[in-house]
PDB file of N, CA and C in Angstrom:
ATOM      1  N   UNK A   1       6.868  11.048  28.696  1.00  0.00           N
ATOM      2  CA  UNK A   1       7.789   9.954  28.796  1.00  0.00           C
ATOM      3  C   UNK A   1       9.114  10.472  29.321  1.00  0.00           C
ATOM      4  N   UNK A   2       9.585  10.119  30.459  1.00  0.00           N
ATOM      5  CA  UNK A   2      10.578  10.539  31.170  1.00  0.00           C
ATOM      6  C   UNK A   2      11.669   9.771  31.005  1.00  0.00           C
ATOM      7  N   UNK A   3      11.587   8.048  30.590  1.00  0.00           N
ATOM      8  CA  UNK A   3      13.093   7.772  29.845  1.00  0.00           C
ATOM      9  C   UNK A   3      12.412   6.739  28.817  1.00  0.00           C
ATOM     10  N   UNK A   4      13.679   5.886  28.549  1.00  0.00           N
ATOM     11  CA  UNK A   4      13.828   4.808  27.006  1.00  0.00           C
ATOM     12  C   UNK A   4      12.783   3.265  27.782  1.00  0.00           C
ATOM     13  N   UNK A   5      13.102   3.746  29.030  1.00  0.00           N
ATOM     14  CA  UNK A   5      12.153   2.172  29.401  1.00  0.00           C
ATOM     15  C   UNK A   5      11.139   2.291  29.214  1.00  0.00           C
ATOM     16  N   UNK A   6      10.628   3.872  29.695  1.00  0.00           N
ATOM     17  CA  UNK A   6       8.674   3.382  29.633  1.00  0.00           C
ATOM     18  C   UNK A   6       7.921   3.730  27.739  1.00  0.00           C
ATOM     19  N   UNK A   7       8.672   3.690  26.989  1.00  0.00           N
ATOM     20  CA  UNK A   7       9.018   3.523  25.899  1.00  0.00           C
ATOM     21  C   UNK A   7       9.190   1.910  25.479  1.00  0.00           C
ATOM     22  N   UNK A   8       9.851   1.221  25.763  1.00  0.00           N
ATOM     23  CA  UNK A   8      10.023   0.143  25.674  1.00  0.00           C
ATOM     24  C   UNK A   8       8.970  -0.838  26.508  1.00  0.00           C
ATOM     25  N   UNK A   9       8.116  -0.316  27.541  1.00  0.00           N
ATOM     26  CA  UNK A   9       7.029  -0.934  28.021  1.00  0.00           C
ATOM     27  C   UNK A   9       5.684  -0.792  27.360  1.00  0.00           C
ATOM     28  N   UNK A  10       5.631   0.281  26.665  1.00  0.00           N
ATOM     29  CA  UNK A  10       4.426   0.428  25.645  1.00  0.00           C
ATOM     30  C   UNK A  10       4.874  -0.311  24.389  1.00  0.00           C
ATOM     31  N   UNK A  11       5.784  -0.322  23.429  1.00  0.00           N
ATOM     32  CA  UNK A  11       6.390  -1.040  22.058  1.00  0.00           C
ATOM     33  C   UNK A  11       6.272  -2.530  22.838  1.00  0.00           C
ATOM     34  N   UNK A  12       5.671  -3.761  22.725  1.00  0.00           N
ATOM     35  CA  UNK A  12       6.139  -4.811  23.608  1.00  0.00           C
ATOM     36  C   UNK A  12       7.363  -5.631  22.398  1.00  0.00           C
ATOM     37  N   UNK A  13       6.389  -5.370  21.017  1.00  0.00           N
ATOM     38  CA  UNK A  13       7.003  -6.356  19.940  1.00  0.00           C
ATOM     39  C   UNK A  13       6.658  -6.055  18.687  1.00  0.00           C
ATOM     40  N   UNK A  14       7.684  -6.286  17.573  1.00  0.00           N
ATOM     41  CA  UNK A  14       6.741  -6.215  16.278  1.00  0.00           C
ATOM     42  C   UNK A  14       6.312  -7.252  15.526  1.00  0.00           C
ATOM     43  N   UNK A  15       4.814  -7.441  15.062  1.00  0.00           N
ATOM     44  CA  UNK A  15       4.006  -8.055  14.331  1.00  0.00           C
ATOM     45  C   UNK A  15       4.519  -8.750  12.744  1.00  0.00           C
ATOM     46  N   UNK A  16       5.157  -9.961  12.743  1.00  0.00           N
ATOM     47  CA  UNK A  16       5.591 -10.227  11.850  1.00  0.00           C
ATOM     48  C   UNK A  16       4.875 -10.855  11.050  1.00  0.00           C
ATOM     49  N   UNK A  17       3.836 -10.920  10.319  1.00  0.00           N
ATOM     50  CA  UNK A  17       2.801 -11.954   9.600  1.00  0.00           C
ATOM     51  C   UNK A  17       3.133 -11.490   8.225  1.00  0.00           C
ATOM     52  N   UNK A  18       2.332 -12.337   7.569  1.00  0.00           N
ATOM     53  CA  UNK A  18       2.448 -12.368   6.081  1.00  0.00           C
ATOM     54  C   UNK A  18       1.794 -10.958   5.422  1.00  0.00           C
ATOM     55  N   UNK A  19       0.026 -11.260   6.450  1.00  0.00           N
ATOM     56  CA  UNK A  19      -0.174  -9.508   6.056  1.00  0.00           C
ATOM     57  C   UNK A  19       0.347  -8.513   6.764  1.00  0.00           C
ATOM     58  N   UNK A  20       1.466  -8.360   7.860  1.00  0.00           N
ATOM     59  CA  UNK A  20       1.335  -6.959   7.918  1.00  0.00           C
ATOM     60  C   UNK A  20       3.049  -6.498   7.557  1.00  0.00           C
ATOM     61  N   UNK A  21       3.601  -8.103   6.433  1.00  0.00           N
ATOM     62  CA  UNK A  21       4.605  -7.435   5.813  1.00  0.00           C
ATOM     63  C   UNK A  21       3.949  -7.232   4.436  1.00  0.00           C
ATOM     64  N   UNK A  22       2.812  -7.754   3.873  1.00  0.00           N
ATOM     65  CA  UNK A  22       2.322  -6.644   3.010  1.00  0.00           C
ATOM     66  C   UNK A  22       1.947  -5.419   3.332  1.00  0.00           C
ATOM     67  N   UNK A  23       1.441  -5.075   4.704  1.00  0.00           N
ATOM     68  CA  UNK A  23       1.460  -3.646   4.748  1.00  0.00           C
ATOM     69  C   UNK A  23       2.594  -2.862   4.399  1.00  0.00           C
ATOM     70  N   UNK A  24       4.078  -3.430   4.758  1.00  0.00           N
ATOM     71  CA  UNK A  24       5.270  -2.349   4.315  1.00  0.00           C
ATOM     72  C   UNK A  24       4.917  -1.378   2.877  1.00  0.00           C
ATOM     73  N   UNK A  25       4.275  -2.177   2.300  1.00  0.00           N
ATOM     74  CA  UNK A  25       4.403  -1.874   0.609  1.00  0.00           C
ATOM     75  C   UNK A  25       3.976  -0.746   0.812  1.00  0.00           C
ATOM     76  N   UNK A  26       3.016  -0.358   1.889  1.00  0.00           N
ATOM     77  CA  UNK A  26       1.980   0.923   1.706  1.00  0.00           C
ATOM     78  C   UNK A  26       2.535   1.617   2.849  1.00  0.00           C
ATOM     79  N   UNK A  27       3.628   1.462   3.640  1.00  0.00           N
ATOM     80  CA  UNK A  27       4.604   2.392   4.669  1.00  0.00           C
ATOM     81  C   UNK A  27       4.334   2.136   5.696  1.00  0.00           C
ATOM     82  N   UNK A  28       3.164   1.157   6.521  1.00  0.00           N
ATOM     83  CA  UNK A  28       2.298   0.809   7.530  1.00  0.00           C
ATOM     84  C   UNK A  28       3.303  -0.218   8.167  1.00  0.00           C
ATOM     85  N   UNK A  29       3.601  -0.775   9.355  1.00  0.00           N
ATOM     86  CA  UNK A  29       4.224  -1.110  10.183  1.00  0.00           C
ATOM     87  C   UNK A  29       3.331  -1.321  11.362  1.00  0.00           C
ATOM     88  N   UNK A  30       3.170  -2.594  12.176  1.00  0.00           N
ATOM     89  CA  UNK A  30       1.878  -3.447  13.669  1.00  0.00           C
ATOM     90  C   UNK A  30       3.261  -3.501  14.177  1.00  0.00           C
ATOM     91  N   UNK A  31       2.612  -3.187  15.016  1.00  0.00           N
ATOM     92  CA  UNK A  31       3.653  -3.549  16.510  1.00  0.00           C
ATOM     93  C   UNK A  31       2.533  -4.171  17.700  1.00  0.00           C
ATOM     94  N   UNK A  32       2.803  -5.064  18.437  1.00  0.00           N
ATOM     95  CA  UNK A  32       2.061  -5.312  20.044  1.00  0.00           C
ATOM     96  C   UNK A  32       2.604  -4.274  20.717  1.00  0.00           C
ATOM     97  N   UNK A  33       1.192  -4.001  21.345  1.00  0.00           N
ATOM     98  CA  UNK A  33       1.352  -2.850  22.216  1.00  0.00           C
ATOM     99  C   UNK A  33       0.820  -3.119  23.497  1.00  0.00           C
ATOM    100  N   UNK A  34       0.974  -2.310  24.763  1.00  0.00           N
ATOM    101  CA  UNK A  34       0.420  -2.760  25.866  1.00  0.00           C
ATOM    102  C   UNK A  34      -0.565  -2.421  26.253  1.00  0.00           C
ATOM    103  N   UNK A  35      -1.648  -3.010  26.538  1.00  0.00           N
ATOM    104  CA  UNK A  35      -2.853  -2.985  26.446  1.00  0.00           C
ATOM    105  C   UNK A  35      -3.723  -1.293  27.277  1.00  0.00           C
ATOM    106  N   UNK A  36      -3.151  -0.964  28.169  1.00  0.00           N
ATOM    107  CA  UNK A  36      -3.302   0.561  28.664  1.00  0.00           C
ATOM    108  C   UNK A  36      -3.207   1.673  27.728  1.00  0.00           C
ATOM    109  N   UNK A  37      -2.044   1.207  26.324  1.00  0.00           N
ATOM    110  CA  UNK A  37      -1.517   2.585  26.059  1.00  0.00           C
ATOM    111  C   UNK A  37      -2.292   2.987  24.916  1.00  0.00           C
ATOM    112  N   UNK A  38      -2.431   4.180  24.819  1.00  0.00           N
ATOM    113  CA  UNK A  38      -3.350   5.018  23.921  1.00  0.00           C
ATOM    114  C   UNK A  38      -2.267   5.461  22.756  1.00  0.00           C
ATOM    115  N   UNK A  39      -3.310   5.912  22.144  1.00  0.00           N
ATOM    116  CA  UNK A  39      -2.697   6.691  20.553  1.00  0.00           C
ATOM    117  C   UNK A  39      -1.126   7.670  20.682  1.00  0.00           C
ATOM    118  N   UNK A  40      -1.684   8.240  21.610  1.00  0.00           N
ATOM    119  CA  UNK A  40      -0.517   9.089  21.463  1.00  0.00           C
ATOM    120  C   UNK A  40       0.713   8.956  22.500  1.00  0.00           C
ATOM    121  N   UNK A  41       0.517   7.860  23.257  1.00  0.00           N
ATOM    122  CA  UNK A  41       2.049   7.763  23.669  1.00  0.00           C
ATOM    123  C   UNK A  41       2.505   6.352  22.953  1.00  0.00           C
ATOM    124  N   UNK A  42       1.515   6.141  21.793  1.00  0.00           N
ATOM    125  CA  UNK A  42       2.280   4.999  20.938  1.00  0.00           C
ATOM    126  C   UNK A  42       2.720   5.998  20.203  1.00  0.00           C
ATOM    127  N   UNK A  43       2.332   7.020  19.655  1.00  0.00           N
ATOM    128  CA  UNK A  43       3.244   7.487  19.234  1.00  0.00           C
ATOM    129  C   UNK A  43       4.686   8.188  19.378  1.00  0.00           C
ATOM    130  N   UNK A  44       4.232   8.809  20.245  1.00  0.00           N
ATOM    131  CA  UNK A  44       5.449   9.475  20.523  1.00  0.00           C
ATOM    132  C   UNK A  44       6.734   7.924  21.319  1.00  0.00           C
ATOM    133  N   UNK A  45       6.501   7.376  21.879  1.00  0.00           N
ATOM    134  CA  UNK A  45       7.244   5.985  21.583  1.00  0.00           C
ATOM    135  C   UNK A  45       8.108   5.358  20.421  1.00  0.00           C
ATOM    136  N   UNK A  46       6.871   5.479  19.427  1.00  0.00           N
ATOM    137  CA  UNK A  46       7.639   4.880  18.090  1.00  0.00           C
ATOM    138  C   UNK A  46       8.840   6.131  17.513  1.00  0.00           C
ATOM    139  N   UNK A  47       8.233   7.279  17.264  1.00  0.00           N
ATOM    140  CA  UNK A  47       9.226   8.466  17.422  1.00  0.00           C
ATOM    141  C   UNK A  47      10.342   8.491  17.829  1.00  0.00           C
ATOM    142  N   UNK A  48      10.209   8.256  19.558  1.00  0.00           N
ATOM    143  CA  UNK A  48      11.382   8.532  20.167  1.00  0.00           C
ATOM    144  C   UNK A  48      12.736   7.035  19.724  1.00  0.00           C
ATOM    145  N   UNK A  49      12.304   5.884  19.797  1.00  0.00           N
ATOM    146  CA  UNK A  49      12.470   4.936  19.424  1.00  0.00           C
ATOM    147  C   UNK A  49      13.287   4.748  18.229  1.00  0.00           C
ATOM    148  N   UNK A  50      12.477   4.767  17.319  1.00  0.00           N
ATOM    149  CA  UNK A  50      12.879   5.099  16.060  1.00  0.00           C
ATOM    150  C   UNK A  50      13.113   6.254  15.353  1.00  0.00           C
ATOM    151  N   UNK A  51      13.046   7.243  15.924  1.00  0.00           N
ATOM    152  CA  UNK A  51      13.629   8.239  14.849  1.00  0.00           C
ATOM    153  C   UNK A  51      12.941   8.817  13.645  1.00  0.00           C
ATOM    154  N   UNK A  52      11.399   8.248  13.537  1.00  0.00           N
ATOM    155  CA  UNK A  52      10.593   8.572  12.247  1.00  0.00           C
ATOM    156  C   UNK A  52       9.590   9.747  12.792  1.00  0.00           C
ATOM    157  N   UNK A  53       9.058   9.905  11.770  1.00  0.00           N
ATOM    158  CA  UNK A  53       7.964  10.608  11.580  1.00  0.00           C
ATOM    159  C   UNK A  53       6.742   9.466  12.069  1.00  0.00           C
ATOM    160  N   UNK A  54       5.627   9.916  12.931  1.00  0.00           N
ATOM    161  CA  UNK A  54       3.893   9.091  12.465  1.00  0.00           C
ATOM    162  C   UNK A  54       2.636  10.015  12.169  1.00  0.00           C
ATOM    163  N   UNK A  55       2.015   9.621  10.806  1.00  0.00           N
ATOM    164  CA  UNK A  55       1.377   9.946  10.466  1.00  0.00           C
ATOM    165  C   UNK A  55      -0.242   9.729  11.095  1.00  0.00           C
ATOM    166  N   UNK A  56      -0.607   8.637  11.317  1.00  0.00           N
ATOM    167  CA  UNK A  56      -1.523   8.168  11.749  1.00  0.00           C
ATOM    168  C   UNK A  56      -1.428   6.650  12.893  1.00  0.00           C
ATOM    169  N   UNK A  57      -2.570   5.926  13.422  1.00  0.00           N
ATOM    170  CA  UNK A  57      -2.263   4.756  14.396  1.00  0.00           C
ATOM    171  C   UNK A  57      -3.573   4.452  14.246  1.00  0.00           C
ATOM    172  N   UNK A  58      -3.229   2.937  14.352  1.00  0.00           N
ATOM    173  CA  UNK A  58      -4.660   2.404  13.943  1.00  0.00           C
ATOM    174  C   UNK A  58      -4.510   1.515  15.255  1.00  0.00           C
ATOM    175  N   UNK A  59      -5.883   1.301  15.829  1.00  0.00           N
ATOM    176  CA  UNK A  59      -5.370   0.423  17.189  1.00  0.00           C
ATOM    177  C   UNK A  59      -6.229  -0.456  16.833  1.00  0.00           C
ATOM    178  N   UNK A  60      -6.125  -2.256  17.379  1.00  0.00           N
ATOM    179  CA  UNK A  60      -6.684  -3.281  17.367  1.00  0.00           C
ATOM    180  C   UNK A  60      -6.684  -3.923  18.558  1.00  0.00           C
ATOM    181  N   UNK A  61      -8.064  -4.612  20.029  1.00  0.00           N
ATOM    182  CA  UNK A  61      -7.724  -5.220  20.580  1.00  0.00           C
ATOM    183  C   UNK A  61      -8.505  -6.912  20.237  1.00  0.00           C
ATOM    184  N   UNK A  62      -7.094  -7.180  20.335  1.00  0.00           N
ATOM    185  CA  UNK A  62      -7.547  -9.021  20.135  1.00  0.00           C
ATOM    186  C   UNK A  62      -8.101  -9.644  21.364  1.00  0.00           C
ATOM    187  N   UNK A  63      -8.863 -10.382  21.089  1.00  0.00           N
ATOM    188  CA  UNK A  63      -9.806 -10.902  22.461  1.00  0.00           C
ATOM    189  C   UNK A  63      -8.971 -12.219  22.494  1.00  0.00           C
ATOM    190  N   UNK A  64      -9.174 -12.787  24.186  1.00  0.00           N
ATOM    191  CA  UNK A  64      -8.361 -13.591  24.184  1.00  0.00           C
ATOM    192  C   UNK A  64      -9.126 -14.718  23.844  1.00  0.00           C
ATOM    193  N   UNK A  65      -8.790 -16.436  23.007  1.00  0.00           N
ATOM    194  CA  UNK A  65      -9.457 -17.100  22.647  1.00  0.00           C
ATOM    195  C   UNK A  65      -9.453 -18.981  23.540  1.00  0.00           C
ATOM    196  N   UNK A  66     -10.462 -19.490  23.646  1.00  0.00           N
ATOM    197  CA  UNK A  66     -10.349 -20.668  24.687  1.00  0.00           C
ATOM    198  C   UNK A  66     -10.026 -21.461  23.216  1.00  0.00           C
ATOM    199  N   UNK A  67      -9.136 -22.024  23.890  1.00  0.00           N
ATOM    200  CA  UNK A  67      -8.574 -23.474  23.096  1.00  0.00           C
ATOM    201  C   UNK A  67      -8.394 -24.730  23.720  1.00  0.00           C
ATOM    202  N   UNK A  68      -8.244 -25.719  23.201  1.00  0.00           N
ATOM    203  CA  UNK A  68      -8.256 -26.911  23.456  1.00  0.00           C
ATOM    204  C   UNK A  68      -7.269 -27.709  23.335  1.00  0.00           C
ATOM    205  N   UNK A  69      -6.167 -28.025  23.849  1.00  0.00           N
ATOM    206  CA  UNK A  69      -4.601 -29.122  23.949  1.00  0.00           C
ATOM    207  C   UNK A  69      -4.744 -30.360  24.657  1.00  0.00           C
ATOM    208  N   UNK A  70      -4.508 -31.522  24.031  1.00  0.00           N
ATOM    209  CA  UNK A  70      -4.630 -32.476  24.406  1.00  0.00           C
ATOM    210  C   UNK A  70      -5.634 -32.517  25.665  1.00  0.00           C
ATOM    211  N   UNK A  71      -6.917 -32.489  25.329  1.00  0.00           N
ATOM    212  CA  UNK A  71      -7.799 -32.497  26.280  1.00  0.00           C
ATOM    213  C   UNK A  71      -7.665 -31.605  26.986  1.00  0.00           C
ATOM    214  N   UNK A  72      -7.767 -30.936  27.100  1.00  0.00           N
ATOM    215  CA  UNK A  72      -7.439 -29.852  28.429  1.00  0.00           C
ATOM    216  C   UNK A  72      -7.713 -28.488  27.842  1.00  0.00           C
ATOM    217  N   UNK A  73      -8.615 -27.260  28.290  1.00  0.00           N
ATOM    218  CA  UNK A  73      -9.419 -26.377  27.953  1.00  0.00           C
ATOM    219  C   UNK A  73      -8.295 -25.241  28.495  1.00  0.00           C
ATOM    220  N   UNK A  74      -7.804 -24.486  27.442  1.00  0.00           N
ATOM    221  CA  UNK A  74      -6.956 -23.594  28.261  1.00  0.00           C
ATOM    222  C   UNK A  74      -7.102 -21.897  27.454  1.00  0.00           C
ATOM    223  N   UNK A  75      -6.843 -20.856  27.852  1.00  0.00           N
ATOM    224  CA  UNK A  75      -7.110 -19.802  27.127  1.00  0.00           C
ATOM    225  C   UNK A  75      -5.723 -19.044  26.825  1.00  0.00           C
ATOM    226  N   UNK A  76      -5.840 -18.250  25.147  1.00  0.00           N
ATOM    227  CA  UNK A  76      -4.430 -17.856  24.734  1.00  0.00           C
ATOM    228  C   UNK A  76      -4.906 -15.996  24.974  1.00  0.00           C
ATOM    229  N   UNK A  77      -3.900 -15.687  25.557  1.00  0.00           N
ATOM    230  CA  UNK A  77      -4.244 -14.177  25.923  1.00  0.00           C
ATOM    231  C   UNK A  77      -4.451 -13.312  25.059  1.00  0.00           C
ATOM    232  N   UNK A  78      -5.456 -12.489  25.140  1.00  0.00           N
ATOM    233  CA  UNK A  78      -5.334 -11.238  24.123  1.00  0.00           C
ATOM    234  C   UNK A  78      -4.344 -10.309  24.380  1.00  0.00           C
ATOM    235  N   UNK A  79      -4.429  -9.488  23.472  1.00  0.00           N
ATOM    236  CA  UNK A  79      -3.106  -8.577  23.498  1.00  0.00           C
ATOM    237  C   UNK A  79      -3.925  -7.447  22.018  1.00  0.00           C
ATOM    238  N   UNK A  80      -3.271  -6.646  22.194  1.00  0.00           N
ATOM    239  CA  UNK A  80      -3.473  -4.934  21.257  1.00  0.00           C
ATOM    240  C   UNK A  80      -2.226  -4.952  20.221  1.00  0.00           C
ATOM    241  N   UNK A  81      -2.699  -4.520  19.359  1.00  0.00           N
ATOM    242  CA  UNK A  81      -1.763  -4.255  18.693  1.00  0.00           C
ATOM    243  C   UNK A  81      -1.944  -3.128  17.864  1.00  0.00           C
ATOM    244  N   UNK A  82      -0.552  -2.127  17.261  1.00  0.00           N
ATOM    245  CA  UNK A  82      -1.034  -0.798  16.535  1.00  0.00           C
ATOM    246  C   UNK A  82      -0.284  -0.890  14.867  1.00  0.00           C
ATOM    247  N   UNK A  83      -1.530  -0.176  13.901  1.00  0.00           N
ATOM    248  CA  UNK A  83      -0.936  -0.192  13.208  1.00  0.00           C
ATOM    249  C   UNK A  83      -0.721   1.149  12.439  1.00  0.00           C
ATOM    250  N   UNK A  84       0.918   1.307  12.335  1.00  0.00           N
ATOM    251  CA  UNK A  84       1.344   3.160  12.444  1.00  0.00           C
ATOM    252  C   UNK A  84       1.912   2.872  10.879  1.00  0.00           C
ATOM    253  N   UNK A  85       1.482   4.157  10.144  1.00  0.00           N
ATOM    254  CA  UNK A  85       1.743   4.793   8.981  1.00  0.00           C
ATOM    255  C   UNK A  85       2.514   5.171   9.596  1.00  0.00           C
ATOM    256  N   UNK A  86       3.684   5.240   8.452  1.00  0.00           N
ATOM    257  CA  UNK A  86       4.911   6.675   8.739  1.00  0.00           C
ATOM    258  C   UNK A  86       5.161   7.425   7.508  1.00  0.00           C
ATOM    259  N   UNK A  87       5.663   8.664   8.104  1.00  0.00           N
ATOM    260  CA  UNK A  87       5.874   9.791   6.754  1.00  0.00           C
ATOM    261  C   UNK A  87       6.007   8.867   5.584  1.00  0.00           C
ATOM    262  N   UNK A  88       5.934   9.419   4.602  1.00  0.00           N
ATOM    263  CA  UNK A  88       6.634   9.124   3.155  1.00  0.00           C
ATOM    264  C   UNK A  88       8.060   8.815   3.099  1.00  0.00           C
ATOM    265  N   UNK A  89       8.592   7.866   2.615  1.00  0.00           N
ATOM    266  CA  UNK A  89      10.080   7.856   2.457  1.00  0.00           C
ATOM    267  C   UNK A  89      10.756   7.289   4.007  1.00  0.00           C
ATOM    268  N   UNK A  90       9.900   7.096   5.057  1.00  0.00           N
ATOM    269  CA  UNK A  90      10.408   6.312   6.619  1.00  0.00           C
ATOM    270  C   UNK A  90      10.328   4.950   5.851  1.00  0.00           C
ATOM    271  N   UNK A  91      11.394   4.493   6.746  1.00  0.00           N
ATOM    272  CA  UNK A  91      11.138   2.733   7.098  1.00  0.00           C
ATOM    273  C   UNK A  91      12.246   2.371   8.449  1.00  0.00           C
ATOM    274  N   UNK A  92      11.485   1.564   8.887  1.00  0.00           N
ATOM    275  CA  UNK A  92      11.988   1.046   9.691  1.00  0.00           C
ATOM    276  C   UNK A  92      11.933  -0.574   9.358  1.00  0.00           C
ATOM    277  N   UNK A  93      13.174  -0.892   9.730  1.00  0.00           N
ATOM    278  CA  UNK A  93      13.673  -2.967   9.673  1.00  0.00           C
ATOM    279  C   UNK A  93      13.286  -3.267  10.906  1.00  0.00           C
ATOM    280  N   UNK A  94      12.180  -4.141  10.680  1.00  0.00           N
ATOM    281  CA  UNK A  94      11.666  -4.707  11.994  1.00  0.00           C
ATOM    282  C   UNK A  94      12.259  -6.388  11.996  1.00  0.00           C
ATOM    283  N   UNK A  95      12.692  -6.263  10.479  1.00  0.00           N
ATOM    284  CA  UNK A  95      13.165  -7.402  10.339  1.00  0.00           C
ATOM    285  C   UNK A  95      14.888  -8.013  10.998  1.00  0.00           C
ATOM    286  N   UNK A  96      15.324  -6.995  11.250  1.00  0.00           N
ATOM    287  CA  UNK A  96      16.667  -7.105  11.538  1.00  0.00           C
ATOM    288  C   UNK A  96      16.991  -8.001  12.671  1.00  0.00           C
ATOM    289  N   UNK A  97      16.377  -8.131  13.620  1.00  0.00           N
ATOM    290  CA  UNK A  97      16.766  -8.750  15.065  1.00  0.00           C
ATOM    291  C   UNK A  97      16.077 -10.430  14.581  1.00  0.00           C
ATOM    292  N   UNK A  98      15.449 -10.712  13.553  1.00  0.00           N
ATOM    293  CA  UNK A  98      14.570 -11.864  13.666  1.00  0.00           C
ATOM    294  C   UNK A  98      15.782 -13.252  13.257  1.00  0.00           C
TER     295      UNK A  98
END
């Protein structure tokens, strides 16, 4: 990674749901990620980014799903998302910008 952008092109967003702010409890933190990027330049991303330690990365890709709006057949995109343990004693506020 040669600067803060292509860093910021792999991180797209963080995952705000009900379960994966129960994950905090257990140090775990989802972010959307971009669908190319692998384990380890999510990590080193979140690192450079944030400033933590990562322990592990769990990757998920969501398939995209056909839905239906007022008559009309349309599809919602998939997208990846990761979910990174950090050291003991890290946290990061994903909540802050919301």
């Amino acid at each position: 990674m040669k600067n803060d952008n292509s860093a910021f092109d792999i991180i797209l967003s963080p995952v705000v749901t009900e379960k994966s702010t129960n994950l905090n409890a257990l140090n775990k933190l989802t972010f959307k990620v971009a669908k190319d990027a692998n384990k380890n330049t999510i990590k080193k991303s979140i690192e450079k980014l944030y400033k933590v330690e990562v322990i592990k990365i769990n990757t998920i890709l969501s398939k995209p799903k056909t839905k239906i709006v007022r008559g009309k057949i349309g599809t919602k995109t998939g997208y990846k998302k990761a979910i990174v343990t950090l050291k003991e004693g890290q946290t990061i506020d994903v909540t802050a910008g919301v």
